[in-house]
Protein backbone atom coordinates (compact mmCIF):
# COMPACT_ATOMS: atom_id res chain seq x y z
CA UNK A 1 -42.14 53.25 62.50
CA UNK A 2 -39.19 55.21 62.53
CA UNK A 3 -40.38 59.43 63.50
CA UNK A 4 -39.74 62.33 61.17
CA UNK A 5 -38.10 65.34 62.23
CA UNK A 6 -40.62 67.75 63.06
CA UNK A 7 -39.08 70.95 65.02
CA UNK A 8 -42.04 71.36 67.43
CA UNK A 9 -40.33 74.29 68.79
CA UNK A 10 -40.14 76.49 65.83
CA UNK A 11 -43.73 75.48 65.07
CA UNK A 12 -44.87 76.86 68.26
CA UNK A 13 -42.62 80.21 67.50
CA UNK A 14 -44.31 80.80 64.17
CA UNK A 15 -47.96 79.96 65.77
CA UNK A 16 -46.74 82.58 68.15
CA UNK A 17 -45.47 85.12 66.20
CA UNK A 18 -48.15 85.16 64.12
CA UNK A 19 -50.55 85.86 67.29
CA UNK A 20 -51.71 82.38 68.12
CA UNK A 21 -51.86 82.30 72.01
CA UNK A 22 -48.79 79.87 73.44
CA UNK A 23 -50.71 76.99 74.72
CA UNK A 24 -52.69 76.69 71.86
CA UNK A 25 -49.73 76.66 69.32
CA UNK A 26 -48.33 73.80 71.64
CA UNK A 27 -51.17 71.77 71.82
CA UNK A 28 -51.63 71.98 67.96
CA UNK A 29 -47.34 71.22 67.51
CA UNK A 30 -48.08 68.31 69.75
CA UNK A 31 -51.05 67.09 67.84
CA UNK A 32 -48.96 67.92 64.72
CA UNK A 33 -46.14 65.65 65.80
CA UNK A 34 -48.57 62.67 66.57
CA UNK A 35 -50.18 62.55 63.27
CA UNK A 36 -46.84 62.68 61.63
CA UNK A 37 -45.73 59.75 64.15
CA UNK A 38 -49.04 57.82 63.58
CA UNK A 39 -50.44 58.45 60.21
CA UNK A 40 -47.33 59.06 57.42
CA UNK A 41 -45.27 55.99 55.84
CA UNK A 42 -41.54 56.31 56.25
CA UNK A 43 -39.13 54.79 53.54
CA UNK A 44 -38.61 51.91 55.91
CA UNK A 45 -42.87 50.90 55.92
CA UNK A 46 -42.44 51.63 52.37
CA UNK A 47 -39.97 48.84 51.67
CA UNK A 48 -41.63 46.73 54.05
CA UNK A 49 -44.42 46.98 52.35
CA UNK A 50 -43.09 46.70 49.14
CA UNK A 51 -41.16 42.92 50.15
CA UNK A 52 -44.37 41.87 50.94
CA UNK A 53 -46.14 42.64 48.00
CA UNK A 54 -43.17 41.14 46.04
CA UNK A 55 -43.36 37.91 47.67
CA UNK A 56 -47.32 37.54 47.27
CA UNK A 57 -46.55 38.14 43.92
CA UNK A 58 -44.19 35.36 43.61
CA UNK A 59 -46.13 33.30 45.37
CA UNK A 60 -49.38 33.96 43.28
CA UNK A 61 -47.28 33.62 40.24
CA UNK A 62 -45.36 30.06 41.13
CA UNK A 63 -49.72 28.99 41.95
CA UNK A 64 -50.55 30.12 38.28
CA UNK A 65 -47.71 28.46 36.74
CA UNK A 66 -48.57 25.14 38.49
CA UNK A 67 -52.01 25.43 37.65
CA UNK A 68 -51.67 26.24 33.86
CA UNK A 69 -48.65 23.13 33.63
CA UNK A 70 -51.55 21.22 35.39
CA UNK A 71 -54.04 22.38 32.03
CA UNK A 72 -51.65 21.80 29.90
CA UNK A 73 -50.36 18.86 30.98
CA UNK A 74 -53.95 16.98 31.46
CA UNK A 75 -54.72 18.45 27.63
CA UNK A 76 -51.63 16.88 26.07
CA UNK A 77 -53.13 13.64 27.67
CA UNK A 78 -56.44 14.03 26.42
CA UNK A 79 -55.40 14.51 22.88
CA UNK A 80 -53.13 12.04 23.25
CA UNK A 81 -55.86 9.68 24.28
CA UNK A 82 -58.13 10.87 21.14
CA UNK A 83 -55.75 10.64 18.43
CA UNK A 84 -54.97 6.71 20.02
CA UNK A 85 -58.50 6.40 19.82
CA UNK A 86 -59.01 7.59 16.04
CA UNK A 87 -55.87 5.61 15.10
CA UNK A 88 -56.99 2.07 16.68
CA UNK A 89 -61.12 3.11 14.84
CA UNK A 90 -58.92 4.07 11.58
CA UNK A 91 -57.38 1.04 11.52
CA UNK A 92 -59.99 -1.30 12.16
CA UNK A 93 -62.42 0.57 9.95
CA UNK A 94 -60.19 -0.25 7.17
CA UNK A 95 -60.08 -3.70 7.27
């Protein structure tokens, strides 16, 4: 995961200025940075994760598509089968 700027030092300075004791303001710009390192989604983990989501799509997609050309393919053969059927009773009924 690629970091984010974060300018620890002038964090500490405002913490500081505004009467926050030095070692506090420090621990909290270090525990600042950390979260941003650990927690927040960069434009990289964004396109990452957007590739992947793409290509389960595609992939759940091409498995639909087989599956409904499997349907179809099966009911064309059926109703093939039927009209056959009532053709051949049709023409033996009328004799």
């Amino acid at each position: 995961m690629t970091a984010l700027a974060f300018d620890t030092h002038a964090f500490v300075k405002r913490l500081t200025g505004a009467g926050m004791p030095e070692a506090q303001a420090e621990v909290l710009a270090d525990e600042q940075r950390r979260l941003f390192d650990d927690r927040l989604a960069t434009k990289d983990d964004l396109e990452r994760v957007k590739a992947e989501i793409n290509s389960e799509t595609k992939t759940t997609l091409a498995e639909i598509k087989a599956d409904i050309l499997k349907w179809m393919f099966g009911t064309i053969g059926f109703q093939t089968i039927v009209i056959v059927g009532a053709v051949l009773a049709l023409s033996h009924f009328g004799r």
